[in-house]
PDB file of N, CA and C in Angstrom:
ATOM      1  N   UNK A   1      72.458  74.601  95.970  1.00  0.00           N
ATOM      2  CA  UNK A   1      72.986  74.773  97.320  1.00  0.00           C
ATOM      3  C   UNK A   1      72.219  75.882  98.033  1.00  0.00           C
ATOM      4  N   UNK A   2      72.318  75.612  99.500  1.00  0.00           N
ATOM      5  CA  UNK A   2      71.353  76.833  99.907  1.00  0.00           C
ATOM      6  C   UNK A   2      72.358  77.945 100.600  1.00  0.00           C
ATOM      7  N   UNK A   3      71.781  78.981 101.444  1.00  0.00           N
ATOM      8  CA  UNK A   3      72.259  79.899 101.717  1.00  0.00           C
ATOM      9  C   UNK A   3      73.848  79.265 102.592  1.00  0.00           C
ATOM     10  N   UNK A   4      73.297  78.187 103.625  1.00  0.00           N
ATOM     11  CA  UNK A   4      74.471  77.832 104.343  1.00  0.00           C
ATOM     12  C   UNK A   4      75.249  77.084 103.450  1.00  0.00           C
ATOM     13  N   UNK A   5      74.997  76.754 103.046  1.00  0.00           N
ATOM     14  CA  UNK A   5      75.968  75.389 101.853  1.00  0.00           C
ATOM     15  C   UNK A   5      77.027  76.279 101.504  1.00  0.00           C
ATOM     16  N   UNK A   6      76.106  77.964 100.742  1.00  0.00           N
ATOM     17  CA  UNK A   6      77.537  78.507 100.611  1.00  0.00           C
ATOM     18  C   UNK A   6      78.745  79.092 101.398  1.00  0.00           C
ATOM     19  N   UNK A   7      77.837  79.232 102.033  1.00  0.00           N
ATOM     20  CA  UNK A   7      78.646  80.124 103.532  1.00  0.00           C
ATOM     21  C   UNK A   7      79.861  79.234 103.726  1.00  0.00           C
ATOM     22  N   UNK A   8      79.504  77.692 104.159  1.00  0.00           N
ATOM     23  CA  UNK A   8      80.164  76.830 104.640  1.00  0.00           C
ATOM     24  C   UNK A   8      81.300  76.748 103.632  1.00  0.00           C
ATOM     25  N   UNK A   9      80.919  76.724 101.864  1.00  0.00           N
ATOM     26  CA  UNK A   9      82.069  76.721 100.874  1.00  0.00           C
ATOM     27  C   UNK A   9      82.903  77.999 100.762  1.00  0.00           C
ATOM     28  N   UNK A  10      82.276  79.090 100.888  1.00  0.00           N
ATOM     29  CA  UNK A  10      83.513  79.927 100.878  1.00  0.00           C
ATOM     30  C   UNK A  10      84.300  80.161 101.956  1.00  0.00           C
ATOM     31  N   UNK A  11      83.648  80.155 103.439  1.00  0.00           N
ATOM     32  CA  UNK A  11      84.956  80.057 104.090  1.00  0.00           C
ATOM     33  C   UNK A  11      86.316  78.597 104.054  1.00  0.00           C
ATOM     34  N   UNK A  12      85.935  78.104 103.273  1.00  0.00           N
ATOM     35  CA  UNK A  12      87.116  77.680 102.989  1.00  0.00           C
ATOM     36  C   UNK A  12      88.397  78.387 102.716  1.00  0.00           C
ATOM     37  N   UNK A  13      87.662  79.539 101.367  1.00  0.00           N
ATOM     38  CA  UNK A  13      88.722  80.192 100.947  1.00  0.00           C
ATOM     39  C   UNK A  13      88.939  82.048 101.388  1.00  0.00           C
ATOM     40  N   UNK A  14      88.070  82.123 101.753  1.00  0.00           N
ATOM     41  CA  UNK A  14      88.301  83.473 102.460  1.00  0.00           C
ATOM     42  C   UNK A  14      87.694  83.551 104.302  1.00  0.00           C
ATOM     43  N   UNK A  15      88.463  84.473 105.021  1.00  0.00           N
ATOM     44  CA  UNK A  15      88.688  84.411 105.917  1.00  0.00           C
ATOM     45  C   UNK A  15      88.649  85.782 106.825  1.00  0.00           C
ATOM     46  N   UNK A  16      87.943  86.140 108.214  1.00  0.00           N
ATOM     47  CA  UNK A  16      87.373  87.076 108.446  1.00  0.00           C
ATOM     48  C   UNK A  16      87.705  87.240 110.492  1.00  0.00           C
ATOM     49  N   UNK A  17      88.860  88.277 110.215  1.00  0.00           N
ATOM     50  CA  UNK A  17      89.647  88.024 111.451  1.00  0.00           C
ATOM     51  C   UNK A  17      89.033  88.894 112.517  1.00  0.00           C
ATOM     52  N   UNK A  18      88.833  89.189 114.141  1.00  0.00           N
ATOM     53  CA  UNK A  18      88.465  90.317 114.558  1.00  0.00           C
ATOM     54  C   UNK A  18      89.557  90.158 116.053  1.00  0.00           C
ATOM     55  N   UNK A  19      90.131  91.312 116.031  1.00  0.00           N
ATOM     56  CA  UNK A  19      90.972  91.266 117.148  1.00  0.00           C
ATOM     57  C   UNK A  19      90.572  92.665 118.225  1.00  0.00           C
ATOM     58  N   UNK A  20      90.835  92.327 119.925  1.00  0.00           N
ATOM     59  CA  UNK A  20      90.366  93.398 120.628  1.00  0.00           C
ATOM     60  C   UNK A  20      91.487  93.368 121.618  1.00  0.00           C
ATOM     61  N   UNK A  21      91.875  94.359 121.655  1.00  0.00           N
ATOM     62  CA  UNK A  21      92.678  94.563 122.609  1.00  0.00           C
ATOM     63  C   UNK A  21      92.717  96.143 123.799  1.00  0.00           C
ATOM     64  N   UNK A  22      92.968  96.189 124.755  1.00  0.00           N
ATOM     65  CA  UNK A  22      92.894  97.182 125.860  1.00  0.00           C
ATOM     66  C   UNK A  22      93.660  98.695 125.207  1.00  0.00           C
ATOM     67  N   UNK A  23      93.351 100.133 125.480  1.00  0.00           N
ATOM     68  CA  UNK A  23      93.328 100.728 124.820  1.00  0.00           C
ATOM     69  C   UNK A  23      94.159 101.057 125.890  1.00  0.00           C
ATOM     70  N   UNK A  24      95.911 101.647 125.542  1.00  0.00           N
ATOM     71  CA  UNK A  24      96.406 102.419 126.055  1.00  0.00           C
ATOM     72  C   UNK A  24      97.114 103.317 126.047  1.00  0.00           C
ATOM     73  N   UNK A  25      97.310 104.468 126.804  1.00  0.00           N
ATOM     74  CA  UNK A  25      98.026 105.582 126.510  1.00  0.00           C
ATOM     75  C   UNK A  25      98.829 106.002 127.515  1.00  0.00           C
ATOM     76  N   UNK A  26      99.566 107.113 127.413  1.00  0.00           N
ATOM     77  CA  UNK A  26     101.148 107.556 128.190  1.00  0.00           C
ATOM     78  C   UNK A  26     100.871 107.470 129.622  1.00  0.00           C
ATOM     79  N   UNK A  27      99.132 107.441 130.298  1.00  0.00           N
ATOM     80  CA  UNK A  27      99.023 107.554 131.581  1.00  0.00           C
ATOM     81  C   UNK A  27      98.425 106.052 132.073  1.00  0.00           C
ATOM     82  N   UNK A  28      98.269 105.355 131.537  1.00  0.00           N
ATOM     83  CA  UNK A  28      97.702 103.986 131.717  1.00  0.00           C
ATOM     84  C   UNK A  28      98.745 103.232 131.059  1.00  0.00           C
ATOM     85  N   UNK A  29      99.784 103.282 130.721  1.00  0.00           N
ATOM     86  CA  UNK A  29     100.735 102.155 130.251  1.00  0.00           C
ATOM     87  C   UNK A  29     101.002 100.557 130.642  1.00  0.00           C
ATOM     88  N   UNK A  30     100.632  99.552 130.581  1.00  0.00           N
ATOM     89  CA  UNK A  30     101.190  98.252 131.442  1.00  0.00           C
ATOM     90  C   UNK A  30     101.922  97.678 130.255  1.00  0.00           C
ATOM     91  N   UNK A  31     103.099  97.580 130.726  1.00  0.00           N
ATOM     92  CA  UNK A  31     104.424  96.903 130.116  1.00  0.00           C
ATOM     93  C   UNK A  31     104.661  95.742 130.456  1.00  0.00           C
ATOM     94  N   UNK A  32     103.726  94.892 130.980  1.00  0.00           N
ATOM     95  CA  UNK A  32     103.504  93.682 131.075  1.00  0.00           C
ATOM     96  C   UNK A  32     102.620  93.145 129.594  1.00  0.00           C
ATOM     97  N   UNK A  33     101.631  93.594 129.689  1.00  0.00           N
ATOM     98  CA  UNK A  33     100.529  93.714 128.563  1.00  0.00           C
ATOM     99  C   UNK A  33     101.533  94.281 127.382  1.00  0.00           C
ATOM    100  N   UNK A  34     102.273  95.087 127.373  1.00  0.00           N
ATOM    101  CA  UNK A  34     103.314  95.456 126.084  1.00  0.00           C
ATOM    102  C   UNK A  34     103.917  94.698 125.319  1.00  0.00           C
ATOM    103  N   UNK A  35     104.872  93.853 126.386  1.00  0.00           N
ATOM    104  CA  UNK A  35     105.718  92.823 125.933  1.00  0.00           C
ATOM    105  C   UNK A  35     105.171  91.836 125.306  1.00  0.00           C
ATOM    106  N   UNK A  36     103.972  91.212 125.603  1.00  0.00           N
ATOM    107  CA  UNK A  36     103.297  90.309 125.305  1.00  0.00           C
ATOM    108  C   UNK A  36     102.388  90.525 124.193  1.00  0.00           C
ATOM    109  N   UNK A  37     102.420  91.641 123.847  1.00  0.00           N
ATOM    110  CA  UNK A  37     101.939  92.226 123.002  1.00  0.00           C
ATOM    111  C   UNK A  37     101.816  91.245 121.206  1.00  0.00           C
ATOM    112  N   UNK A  38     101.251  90.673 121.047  1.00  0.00           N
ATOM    113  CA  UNK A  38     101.448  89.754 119.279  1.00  0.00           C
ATOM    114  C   UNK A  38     101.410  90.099 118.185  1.00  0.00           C
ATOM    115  N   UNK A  39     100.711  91.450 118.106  1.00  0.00           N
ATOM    116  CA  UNK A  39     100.635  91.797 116.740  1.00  0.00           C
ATOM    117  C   UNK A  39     101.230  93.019 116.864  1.00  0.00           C
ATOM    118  N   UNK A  40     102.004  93.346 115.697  1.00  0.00           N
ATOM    119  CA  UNK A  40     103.028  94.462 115.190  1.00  0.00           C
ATOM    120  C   UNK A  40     102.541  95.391 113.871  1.00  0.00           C
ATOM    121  N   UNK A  41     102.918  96.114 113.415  1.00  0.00           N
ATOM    122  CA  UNK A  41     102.753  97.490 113.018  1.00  0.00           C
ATOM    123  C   UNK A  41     103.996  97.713 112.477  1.00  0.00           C
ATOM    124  N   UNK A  42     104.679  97.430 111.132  1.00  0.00           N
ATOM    125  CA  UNK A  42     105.981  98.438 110.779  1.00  0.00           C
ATOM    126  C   UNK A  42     106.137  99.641 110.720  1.00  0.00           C
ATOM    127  N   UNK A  43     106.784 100.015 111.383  1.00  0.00           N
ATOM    128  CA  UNK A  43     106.813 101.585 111.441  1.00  0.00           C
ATOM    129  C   UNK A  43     107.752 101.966 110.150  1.00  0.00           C
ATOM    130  N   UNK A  44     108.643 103.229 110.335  1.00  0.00           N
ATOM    131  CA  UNK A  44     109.094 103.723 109.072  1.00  0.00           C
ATOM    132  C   UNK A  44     110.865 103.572 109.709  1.00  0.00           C
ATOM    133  N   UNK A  45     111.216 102.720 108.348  1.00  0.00           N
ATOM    134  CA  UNK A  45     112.825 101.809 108.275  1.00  0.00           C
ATOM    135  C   UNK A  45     112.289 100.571 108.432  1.00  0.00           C
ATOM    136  N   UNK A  46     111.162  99.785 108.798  1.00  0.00           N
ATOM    137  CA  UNK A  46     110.459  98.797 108.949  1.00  0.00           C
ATOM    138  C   UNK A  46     110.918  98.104 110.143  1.00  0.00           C
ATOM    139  N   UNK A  47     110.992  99.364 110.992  1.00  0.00           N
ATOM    140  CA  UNK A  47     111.310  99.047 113.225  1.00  0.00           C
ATOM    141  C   UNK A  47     109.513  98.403 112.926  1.00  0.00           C
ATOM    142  N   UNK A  48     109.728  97.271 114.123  1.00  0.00           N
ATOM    143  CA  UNK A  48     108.037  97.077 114.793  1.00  0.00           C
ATOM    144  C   UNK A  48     107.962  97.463 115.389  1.00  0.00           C
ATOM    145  N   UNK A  49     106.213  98.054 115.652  1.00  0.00           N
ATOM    146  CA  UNK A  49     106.023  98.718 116.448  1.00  0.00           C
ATOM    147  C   UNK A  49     105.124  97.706 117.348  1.00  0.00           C
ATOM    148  N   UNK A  50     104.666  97.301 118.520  1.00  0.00           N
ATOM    149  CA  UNK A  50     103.958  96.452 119.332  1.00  0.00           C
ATOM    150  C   UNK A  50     102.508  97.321 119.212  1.00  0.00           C
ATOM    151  N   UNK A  51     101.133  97.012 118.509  1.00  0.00           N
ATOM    152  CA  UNK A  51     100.173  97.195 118.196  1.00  0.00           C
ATOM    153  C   UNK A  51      99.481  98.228 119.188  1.00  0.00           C
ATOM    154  N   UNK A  52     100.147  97.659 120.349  1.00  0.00           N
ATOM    155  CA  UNK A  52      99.516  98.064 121.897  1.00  0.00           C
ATOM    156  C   UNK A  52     100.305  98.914 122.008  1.00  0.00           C
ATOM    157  N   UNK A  53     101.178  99.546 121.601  1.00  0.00           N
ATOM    158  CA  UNK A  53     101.583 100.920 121.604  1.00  0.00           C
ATOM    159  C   UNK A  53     101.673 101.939 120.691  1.00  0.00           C
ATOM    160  N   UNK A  54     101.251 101.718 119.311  1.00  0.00           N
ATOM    161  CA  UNK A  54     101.340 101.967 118.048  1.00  0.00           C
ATOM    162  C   UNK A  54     100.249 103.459 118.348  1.00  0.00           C
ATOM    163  N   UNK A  55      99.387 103.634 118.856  1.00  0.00           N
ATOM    164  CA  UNK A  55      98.343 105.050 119.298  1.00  0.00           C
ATOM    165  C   UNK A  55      98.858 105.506 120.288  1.00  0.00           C
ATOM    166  N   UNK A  56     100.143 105.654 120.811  1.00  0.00           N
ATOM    167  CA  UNK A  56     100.100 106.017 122.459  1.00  0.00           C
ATOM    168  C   UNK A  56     100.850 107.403 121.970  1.00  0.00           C
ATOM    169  N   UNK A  57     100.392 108.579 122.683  1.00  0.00           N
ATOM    170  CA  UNK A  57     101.410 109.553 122.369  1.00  0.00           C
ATOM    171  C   UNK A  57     102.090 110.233 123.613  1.00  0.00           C
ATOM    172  N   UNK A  58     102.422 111.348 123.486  1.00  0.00           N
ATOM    173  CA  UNK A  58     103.507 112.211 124.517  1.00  0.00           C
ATOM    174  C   UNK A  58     102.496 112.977 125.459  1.00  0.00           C
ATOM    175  N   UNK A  59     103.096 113.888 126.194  1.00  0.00           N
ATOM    176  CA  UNK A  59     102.145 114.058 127.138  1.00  0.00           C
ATOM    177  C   UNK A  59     101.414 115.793 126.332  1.00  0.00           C
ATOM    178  N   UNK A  60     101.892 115.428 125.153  1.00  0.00           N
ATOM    179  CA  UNK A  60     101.496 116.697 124.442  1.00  0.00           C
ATOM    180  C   UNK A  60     100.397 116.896 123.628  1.00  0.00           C
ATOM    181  N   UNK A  61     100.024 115.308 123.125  1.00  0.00           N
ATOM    182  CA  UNK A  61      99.105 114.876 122.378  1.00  0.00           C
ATOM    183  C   UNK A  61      99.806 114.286 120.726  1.00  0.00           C
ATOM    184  N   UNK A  62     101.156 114.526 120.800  1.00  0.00           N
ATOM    185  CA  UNK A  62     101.971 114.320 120.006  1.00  0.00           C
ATOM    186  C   UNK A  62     102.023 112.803 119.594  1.00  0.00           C
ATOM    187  N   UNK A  63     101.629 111.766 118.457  1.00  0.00           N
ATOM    188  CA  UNK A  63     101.461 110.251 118.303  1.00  0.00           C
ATOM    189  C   UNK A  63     103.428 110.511 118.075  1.00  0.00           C
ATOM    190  N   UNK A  64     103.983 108.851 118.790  1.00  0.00           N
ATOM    191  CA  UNK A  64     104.873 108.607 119.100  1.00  0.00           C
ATOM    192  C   UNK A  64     105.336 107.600 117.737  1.00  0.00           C
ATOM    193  N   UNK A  65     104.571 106.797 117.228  1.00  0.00           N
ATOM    194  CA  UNK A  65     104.379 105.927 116.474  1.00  0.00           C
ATOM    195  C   UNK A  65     104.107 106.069 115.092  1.00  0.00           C
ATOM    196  N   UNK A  66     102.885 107.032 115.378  1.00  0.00           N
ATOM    197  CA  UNK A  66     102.350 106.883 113.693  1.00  0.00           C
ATOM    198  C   UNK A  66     102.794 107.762 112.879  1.00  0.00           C
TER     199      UNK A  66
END
């Protein structure tokens, strides 16, 4: 088999995700973009956290999330 032959056989079984999303914080917030938000983050008691807010902190520099 050649180089692609394998390529083509292992992604069968393994799999290689890349996600991008808008970077925001306490002064740029859109809570439109929040809600809609898809991917989650368990926080601690296993609350979700919405991904897109999971870095945002206080106006202190204080992370809210992590």
């Amino acid at each position: 088999m050649g180089d692609w032959d394998l390529i083509l056989e292992r992604s069968k079984t393994h799999l290689f995700s890349v996600s991008g999303m808008a970077f925001q914080d306490a002064w740029n917030l859109d809570l439109d973009l929040l809600q809609d938000c898809c991917i989650n983050v368990a926080g601690e008691g296993g609350k979700l956290v919405p991904f897109c807010a999971y870095n945002i902190t206080n106006t202190h520099g204080v992370a809210l999330y992590r």
